[in-house]
C-alpha atoms as a PDB file:
ATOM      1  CA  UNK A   1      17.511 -50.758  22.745  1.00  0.00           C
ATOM      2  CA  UNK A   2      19.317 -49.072  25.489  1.00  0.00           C
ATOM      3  CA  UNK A   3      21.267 -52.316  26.122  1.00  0.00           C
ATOM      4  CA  UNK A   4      22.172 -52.973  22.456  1.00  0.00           C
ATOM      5  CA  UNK A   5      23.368 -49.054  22.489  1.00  0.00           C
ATOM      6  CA  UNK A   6      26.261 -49.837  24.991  1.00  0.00           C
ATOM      7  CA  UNK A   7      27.108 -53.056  22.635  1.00  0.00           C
ATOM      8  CA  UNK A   8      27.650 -50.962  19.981  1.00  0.00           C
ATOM      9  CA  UNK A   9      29.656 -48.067  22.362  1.00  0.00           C
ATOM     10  CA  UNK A  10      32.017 -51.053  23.538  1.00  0.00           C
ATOM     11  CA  UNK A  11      32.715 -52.039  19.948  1.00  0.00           C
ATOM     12  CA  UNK A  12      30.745 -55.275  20.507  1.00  0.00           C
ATOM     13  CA  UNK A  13      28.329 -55.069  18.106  1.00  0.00           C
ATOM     14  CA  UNK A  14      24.431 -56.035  17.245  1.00  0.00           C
ATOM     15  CA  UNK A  15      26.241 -59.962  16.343  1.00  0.00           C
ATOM     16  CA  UNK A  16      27.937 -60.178  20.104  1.00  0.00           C
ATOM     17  CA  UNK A  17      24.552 -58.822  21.101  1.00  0.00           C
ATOM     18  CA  UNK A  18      22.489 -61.245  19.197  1.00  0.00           C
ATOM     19  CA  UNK A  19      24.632 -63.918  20.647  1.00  0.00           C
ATOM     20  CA  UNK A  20      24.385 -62.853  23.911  1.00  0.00           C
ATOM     21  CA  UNK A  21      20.507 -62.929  23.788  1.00  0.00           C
ATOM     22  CA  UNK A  22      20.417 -66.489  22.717  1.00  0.00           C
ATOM     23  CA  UNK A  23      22.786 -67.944  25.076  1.00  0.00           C
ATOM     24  CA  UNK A  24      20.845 -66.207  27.645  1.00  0.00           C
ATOM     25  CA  UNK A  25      17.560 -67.568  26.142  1.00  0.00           C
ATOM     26  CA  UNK A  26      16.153 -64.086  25.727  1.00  0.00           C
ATOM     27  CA  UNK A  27      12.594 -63.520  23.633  1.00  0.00           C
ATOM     28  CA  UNK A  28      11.237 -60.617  22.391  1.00  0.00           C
ATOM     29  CA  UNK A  29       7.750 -60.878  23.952  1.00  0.00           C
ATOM     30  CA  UNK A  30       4.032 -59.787  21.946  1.00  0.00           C
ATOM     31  CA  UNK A  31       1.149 -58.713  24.207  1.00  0.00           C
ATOM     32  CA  UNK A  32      -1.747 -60.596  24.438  1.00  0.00           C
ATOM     33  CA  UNK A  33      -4.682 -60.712  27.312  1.00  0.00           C
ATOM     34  CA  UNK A  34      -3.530 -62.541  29.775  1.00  0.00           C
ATOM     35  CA  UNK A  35      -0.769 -60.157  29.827  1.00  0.00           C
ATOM     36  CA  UNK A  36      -2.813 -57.519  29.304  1.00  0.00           C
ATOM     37  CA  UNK A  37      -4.805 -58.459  32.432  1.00  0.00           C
ATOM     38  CA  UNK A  38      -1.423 -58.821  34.486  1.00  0.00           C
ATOM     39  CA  UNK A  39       0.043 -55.414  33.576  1.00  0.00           C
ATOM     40  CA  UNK A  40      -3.434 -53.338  34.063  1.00  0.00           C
ATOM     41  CA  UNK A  41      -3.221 -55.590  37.300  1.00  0.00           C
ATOM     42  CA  UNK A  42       0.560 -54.126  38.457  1.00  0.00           C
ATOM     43  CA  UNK A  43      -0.847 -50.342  37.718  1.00  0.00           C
ATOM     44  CA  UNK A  44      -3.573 -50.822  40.033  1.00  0.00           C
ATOM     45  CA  UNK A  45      -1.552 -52.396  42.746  1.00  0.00           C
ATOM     46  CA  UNK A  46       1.502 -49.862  42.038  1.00  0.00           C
ATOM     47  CA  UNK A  47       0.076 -47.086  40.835  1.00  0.00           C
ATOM     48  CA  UNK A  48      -0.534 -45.015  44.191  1.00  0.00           C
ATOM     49  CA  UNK A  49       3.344 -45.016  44.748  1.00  0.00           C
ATOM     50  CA  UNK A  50       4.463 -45.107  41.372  1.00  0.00           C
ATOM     51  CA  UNK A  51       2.405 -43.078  39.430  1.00  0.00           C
ATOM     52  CA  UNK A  52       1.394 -45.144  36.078  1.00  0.00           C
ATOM     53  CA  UNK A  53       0.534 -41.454  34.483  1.00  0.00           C
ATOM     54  CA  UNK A  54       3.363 -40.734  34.518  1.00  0.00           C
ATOM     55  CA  UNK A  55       5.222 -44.551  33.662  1.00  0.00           C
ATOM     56  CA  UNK A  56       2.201 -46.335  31.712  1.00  0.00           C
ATOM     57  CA  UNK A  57       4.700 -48.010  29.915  1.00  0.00           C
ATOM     58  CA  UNK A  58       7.043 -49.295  32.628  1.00  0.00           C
ATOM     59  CA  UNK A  59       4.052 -51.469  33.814  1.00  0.00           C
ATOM     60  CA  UNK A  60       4.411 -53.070  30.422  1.00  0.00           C
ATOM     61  CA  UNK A  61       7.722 -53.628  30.508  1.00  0.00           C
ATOM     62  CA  UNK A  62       8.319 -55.080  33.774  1.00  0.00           C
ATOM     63  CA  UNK A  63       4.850 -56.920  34.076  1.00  0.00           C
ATOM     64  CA  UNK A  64       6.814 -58.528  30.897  1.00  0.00           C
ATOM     65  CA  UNK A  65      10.016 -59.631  33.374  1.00  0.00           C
ATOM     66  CA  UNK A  66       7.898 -60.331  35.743  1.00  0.00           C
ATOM     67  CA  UNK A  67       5.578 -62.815  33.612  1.00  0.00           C
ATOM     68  CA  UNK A  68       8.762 -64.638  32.175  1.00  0.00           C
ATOM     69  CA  UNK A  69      10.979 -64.469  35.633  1.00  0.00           C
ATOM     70  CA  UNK A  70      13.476 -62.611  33.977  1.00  0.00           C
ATOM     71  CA  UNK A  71      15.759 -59.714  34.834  1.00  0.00           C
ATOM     72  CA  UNK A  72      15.031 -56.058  33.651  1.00  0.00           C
ATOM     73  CA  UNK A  73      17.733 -53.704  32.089  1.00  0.00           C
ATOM     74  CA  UNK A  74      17.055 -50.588  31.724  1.00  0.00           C
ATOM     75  CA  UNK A  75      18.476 -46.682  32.588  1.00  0.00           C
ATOM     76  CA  UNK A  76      15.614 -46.216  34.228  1.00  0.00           C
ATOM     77  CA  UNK A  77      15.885 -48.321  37.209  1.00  0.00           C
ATOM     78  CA  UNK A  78      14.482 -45.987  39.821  1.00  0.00           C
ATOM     79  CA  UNK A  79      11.111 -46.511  37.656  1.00  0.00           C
ATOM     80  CA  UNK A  80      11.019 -50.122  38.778  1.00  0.00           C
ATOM     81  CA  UNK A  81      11.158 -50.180  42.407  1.00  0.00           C
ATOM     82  CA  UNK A  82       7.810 -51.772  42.302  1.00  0.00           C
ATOM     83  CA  UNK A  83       9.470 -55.215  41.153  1.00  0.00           C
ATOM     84  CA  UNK A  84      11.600 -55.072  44.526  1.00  0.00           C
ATOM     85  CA  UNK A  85      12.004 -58.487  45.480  1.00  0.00           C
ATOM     86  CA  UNK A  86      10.114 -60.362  41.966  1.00  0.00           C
ATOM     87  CA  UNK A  87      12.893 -59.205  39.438  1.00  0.00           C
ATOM     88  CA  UNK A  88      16.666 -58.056  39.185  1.00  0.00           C
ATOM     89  CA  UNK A  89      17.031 -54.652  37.941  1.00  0.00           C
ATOM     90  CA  UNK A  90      19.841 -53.620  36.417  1.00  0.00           C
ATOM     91  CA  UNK A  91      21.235 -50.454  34.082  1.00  0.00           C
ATOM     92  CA  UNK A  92      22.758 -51.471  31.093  1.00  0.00           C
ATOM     93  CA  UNK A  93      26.633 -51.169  32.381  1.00  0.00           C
ATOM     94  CA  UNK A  94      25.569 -53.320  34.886  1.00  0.00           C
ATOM     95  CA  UNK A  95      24.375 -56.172  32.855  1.00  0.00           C
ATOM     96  CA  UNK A  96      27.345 -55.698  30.190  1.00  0.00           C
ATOM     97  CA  UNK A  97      30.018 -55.442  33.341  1.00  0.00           C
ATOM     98  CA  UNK A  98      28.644 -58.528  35.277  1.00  0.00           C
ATOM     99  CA  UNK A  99      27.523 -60.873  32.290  1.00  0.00           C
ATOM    100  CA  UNK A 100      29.695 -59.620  28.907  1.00  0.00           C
ATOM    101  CA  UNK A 101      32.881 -58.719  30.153  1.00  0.00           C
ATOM    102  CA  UNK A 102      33.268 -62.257  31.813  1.00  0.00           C
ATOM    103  CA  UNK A 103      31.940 -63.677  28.792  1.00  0.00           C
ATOM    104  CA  UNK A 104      34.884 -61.457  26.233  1.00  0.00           C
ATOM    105  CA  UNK A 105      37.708 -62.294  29.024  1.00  0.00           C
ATOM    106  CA  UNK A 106      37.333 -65.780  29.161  1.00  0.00           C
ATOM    107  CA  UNK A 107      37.024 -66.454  25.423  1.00  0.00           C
ATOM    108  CA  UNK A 108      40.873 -64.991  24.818  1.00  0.00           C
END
């Protein structure tokens, strides 16, 4: 959501979004318990420095990046320290600046 926000701030649009997602072979992903198992998993191993009380649902999300070696984008990147060194973090400006722009530049 945050992501398709800055699309829509840059004048790109949900399409230039939607095509963006495919040619970078994105999924939306549905829980089930293997995943379940891996994300309870990351609080447990995490939690003491990051504190899952307070970020339940960032052990979702980046057990999810994690589980399909992708990269994360997000504003909250301080939230996902934990995945220092198993996935690329990145704010949304970041992923529209290094991915997007190219993209828009070299299709004129």
């Amino acid at each position: 959501m945050e992501t398709l926000l800055w699309y829509k701030r840059l004048g790109i649009g949900k399409e230039g979004f939607d095509d963006d997602l495919n040619e970078l072979h994105a999924k939306i992903i549905f829980l089930y318990m293997k995943l379940s198992d891996l994300i309870t998993e990351n609080a447990v191993k995490f939690g003491r420095a990051f504190h899952s009380r307070d970020h339940a649902r960032d052990y979702v999300i980046g057990s999810i990046a994690g589980s399909e070696e992708s990269y994360l984008i997000t504003d909250n990147v301080k939230h996902f320290r934990w995945l220092s060194g198993m996935v690329q973090v990145m704010t949304p400006e970041e992923f529209v600046y290094r991915y997007v722009k190219k993209s828009i530049f070299n299709k004129g």
